[in-house]
N, C-alpha and C. Protein backbone atom coordinates (compact mmCIF):
# COMPACT_ATOMS: atom_id res chain seq x y z
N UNK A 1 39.94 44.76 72.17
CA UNK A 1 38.80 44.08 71.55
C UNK A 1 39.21 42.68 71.13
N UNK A 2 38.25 41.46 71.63
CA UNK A 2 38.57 40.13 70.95
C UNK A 2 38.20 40.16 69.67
N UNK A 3 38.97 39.38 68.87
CA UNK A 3 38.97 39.08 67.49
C UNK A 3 37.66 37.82 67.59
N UNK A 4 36.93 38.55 65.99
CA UNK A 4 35.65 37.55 66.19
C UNK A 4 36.23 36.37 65.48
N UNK A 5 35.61 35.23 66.42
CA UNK A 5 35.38 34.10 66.03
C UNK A 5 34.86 34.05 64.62
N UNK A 6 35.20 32.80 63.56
CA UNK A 6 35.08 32.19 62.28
C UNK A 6 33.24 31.94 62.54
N UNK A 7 32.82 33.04 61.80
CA UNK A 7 31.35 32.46 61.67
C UNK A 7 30.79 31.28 60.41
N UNK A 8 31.80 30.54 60.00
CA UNK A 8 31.35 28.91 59.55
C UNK A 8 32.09 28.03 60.75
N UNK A 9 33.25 28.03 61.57
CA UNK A 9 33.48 27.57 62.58
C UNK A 9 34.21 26.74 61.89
N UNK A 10 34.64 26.60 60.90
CA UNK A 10 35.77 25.49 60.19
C UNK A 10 37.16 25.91 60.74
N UNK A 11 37.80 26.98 61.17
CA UNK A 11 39.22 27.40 61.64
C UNK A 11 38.98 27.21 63.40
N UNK A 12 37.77 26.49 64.54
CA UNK A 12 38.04 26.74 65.20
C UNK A 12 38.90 25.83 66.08
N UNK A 13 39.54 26.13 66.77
CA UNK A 13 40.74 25.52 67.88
C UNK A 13 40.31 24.56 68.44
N UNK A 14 40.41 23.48 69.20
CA UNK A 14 40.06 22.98 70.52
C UNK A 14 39.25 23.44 71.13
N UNK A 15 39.84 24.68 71.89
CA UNK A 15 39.41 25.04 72.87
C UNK A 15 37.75 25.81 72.89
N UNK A 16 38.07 26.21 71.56
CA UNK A 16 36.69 26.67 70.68
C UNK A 16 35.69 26.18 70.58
N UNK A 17 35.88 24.72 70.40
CA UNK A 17 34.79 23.75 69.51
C UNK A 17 34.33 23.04 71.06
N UNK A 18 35.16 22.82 71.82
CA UNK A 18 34.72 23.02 73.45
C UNK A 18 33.76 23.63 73.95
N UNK A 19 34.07 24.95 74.00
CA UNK A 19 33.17 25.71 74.70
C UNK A 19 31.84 25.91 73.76
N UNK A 20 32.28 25.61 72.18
CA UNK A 20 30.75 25.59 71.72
C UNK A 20 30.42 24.46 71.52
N UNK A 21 30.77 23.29 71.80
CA UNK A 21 30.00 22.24 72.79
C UNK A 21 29.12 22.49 74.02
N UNK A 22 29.79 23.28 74.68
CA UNK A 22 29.32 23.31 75.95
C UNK A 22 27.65 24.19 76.07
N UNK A 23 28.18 25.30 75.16
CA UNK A 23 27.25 26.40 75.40
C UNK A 23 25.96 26.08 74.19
N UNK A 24 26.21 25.64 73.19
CA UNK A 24 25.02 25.78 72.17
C UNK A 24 24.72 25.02 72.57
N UNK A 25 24.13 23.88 72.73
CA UNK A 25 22.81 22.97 73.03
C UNK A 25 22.57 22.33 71.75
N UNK A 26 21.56 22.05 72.00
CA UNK A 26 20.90 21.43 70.68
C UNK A 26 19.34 22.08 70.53
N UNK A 27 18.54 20.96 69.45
CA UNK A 27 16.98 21.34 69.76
C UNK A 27 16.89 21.05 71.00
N UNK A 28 15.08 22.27 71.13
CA UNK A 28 14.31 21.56 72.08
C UNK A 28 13.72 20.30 71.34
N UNK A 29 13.37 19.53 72.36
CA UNK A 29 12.71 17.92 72.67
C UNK A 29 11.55 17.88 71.23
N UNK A 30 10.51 19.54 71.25
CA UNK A 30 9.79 19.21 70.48
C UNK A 30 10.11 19.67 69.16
N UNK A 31 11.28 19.75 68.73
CA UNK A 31 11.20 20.09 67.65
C UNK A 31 11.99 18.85 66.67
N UNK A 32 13.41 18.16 67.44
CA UNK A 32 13.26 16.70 67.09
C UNK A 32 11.80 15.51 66.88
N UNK A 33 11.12 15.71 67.83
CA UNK A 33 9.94 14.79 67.68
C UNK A 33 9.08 15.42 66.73
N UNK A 34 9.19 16.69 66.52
CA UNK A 34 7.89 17.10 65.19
C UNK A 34 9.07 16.43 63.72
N UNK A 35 10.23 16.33 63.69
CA UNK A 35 11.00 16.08 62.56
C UNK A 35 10.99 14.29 62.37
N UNK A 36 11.07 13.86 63.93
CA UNK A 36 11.03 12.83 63.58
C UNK A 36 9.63 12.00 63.14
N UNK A 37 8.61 12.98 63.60
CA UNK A 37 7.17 12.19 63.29
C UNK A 37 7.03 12.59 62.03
N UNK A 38 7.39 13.76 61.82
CA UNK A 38 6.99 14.33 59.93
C UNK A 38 7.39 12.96 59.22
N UNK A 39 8.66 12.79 59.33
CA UNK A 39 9.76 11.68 58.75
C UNK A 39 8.94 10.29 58.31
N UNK A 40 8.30 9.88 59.88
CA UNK A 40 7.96 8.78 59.76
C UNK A 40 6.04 8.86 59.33
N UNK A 41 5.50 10.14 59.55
CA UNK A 41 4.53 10.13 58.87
C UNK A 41 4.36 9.91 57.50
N UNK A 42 5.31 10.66 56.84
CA UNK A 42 5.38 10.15 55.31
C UNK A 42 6.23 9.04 54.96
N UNK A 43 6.34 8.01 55.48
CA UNK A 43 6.79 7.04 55.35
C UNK A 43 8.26 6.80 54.98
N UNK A 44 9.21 7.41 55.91
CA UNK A 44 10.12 7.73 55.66
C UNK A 44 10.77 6.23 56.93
N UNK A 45 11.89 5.64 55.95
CA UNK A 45 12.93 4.55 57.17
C UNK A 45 13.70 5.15 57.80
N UNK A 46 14.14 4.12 58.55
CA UNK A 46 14.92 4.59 60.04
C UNK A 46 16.45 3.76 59.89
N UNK A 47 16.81 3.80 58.85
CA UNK A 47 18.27 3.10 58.98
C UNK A 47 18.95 4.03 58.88
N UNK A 48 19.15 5.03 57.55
CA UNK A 48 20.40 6.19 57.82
C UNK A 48 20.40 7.44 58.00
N UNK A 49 20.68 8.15 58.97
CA UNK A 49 20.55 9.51 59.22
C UNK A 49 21.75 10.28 58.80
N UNK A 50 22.02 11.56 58.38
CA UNK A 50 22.84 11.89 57.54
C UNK A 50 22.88 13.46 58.09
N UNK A 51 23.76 13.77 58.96
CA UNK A 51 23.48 15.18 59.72
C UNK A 51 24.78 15.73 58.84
N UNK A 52 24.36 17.19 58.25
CA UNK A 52 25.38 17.94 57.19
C UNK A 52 25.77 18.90 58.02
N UNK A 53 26.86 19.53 58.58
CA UNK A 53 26.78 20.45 59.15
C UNK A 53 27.16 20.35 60.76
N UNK A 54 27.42 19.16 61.19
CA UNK A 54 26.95 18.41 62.77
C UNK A 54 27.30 19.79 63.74
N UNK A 55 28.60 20.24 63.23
CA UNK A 55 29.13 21.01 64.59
C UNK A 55 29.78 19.97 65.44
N UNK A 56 29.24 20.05 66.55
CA UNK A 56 29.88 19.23 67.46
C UNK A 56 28.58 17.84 67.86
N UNK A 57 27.77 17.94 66.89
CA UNK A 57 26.99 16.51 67.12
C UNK A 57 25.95 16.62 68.07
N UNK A 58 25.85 18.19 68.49
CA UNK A 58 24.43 17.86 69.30
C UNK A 58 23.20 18.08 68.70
N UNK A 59 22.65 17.92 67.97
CA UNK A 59 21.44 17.54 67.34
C UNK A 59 21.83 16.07 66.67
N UNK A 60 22.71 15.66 66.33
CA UNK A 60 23.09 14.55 65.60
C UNK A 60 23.17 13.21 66.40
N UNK A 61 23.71 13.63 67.64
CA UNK A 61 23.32 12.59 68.84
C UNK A 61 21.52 12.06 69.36
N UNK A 62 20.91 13.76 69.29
CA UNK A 62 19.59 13.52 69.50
C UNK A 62 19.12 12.33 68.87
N UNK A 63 19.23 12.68 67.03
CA UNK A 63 18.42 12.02 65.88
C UNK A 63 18.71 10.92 65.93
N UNK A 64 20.30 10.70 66.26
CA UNK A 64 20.64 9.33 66.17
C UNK A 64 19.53 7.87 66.96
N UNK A 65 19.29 8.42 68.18
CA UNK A 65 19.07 7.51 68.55
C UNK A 65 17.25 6.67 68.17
N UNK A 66 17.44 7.42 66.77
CA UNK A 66 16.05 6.95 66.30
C UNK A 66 16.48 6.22 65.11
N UNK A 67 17.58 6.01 64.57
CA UNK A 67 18.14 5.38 63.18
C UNK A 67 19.06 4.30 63.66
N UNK A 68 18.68 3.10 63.08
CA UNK A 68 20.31 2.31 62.74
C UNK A 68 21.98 2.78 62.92
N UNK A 69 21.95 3.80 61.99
CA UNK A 69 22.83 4.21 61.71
C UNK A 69 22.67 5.73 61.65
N UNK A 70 23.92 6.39 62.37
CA UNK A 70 23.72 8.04 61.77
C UNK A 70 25.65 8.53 62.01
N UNK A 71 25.39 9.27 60.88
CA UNK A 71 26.22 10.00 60.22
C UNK A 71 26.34 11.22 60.29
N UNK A 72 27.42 12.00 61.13
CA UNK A 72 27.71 13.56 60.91
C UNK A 72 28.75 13.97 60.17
N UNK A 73 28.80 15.31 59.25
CA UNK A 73 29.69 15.47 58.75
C UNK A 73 30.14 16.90 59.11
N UNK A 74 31.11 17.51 59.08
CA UNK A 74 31.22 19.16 59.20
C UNK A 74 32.97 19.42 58.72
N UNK A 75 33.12 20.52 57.87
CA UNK A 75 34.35 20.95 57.53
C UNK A 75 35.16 21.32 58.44
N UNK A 76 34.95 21.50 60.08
CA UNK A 76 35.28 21.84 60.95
C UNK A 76 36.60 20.56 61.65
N UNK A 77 37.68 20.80 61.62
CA UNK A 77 38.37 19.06 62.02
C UNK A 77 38.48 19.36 63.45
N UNK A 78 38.27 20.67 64.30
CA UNK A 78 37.93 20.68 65.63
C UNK A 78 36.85 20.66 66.25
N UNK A 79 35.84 21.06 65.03
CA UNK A 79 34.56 20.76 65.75
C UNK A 79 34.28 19.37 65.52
N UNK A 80 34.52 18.25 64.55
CA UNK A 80 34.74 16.75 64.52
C UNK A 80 35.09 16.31 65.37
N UNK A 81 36.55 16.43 65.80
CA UNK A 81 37.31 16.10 67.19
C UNK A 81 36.50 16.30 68.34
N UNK A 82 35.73 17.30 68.26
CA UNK A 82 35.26 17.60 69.49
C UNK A 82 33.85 16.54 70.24
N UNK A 83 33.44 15.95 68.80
CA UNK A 83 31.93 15.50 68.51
C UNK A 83 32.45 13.86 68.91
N UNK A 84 33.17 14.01 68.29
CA UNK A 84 34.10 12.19 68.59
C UNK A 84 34.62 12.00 70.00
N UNK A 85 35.29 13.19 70.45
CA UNK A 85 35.47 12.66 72.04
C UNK A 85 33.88 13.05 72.96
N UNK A 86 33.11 13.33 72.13
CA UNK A 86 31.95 13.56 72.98
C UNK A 86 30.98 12.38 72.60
N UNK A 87 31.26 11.79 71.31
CA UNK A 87 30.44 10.06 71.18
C UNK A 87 29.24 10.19 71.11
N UNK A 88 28.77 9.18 70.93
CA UNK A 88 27.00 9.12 70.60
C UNK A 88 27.01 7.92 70.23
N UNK A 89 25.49 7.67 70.16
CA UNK A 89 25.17 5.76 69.41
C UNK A 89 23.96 6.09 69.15
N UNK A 90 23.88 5.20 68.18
CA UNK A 90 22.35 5.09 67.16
C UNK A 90 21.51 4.40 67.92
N UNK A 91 20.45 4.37 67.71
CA UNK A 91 19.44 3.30 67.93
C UNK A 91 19.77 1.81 67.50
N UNK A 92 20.92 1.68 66.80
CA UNK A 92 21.24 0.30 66.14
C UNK A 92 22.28 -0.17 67.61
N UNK A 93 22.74 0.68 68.06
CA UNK A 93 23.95 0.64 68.99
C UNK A 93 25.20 1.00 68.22
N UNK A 94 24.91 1.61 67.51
CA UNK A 94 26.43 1.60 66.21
C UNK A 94 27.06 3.14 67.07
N UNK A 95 28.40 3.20 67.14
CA UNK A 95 28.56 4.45 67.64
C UNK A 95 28.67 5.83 66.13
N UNK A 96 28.12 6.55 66.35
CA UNK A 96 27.66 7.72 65.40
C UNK A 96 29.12 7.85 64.56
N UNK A 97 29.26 8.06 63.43
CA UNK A 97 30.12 8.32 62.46
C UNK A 97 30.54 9.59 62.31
N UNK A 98 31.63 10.20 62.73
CA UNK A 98 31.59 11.77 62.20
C UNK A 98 33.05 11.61 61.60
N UNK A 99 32.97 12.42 60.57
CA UNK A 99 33.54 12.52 59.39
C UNK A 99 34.30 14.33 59.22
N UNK A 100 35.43 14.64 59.05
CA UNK A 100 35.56 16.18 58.69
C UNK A 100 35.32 16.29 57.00
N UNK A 101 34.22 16.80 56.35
CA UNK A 101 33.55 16.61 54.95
C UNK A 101 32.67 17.73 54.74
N UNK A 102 33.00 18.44 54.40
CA UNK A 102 31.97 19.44 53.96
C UNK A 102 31.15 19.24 52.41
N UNK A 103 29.84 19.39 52.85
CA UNK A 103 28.96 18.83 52.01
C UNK A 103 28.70 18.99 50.78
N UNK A 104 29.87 19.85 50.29
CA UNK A 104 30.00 19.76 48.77
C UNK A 104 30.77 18.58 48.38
N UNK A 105 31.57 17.89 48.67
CA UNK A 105 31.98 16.94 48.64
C UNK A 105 31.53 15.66 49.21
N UNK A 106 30.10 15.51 49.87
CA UNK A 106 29.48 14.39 49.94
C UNK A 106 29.61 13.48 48.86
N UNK A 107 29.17 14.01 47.95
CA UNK A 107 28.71 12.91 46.32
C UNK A 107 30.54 12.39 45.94
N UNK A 108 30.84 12.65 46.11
CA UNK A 108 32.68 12.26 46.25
C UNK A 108 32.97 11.52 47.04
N UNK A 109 32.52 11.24 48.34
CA UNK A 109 33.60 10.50 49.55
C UNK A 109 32.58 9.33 49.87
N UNK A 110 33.51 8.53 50.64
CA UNK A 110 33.01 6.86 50.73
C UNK A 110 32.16 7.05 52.20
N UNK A 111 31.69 8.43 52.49
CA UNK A 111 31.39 8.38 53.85
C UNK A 111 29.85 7.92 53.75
N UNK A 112 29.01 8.23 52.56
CA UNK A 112 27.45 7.43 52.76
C UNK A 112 27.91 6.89 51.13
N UNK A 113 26.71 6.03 51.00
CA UNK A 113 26.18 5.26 49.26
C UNK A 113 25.18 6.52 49.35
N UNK A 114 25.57 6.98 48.23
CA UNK A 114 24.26 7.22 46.95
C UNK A 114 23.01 6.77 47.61
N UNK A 115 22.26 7.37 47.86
CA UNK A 115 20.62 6.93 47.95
C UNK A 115 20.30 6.03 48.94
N UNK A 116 21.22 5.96 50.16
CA UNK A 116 20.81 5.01 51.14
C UNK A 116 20.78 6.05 52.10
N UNK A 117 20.47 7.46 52.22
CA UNK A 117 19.94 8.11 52.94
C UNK A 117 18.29 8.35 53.24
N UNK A 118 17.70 8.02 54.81
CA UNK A 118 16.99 7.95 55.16
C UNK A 118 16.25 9.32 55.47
N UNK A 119 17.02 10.10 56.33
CA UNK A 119 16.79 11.29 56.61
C UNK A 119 18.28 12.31 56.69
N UNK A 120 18.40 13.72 55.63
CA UNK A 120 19.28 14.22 55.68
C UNK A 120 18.79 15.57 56.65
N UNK A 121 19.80 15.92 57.07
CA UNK A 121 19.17 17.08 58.15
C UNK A 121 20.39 18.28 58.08
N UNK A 122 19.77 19.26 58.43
CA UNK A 122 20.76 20.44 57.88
C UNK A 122 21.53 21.61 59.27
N UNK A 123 20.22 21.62 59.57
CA UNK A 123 19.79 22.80 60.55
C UNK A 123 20.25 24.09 60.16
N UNK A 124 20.93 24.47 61.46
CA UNK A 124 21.19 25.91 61.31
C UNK A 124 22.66 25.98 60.09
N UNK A 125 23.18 24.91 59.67
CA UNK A 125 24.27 25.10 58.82
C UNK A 125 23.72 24.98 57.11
N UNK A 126 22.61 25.24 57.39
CA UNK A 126 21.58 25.31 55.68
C UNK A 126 22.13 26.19 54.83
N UNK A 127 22.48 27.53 55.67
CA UNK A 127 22.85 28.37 55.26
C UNK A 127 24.25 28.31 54.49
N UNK A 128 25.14 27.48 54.69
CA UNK A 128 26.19 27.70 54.02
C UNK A 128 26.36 26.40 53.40
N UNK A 129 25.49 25.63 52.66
CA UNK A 129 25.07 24.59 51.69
C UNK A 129 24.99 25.68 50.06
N UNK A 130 25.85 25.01 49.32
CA UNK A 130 24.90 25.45 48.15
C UNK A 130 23.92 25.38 47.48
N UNK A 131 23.28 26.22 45.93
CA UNK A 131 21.83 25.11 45.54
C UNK A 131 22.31 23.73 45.43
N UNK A 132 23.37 23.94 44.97
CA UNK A 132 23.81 22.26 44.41
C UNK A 132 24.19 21.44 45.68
N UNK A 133 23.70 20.91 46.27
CA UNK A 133 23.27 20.66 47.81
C UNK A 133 23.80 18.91 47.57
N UNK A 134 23.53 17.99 48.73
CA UNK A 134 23.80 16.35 48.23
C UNK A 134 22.75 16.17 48.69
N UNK A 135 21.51 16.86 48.66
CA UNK A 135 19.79 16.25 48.85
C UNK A 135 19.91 14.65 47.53
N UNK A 136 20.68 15.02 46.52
CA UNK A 136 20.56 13.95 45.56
C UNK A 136 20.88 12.72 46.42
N UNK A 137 21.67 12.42 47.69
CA UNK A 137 22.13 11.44 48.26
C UNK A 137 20.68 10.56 49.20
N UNK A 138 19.70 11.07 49.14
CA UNK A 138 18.48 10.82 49.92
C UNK A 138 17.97 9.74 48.66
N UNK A 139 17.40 8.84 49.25
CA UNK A 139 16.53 7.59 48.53
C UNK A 139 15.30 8.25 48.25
């Protein structure tokens, strides 16, 4: 029997954060565009995007290319690695920021300012956020 994989994905290998590159995907098409129209329906800016959780950056690549600037973070330093040799760019042309930071320690690190978050996004890693969350980091 294989030994199960780390279901927060913070211990996984290389070779790990690879193949779940490869295999998870991201959203479908319409579920970025219902987030990004919500966003901008309520009058929400487009300079910093703030993905908690990235994984390996595929939803974070999507969003990006609607912000200035976007930002992934994940406790994972292979699923980081993995997101960085896989790259991305904003809509600013800035290449995407990923950071190994798990989001209890947002309000601590020099990786965003305080309140110059535009849109923070969670997804499927909501789940292992606490209440005490860095939603406070959103303008």
């Amino acid at each position: 029997m294989e030994p199960l994989l780390d279901p927060t994905f913070r211990n996984y290998d290389a070779e790990q954060a690879a193949d779940y590159a490869l295999h998870r995907g991201s959203y479908a098409p319409q579920i970025i565009q219902e987030v990004i129209s919500r966003h901008a329906t309520r009058g929400g800016a487009f300079d910093v995007l703030l993905d908690v959780g990235c994984g390996t950056g595929n939803a974070t690549r999507h969003l990006a290319s609607y912000f200035e600037r976007a930002v992934g973070c994940d406790a994972g330093a292979e699923m980081v690695a993995q997101a960085v040799r896989i790259g991305g760019r904003s809509k600013g042309e800035r290449a995407i920021g990923y950071h190994v930071l798990d989001a209890e320690s947002l309000d601590r690190a020099a990786v965003i300012t305080p309140g110059s978050v535009d849109l923070l996004t969670a997804a499927m890693s909501v789940c292992d956020v606490p209440a005490a969350s860095p939603l406070d980091l959103m303008s």
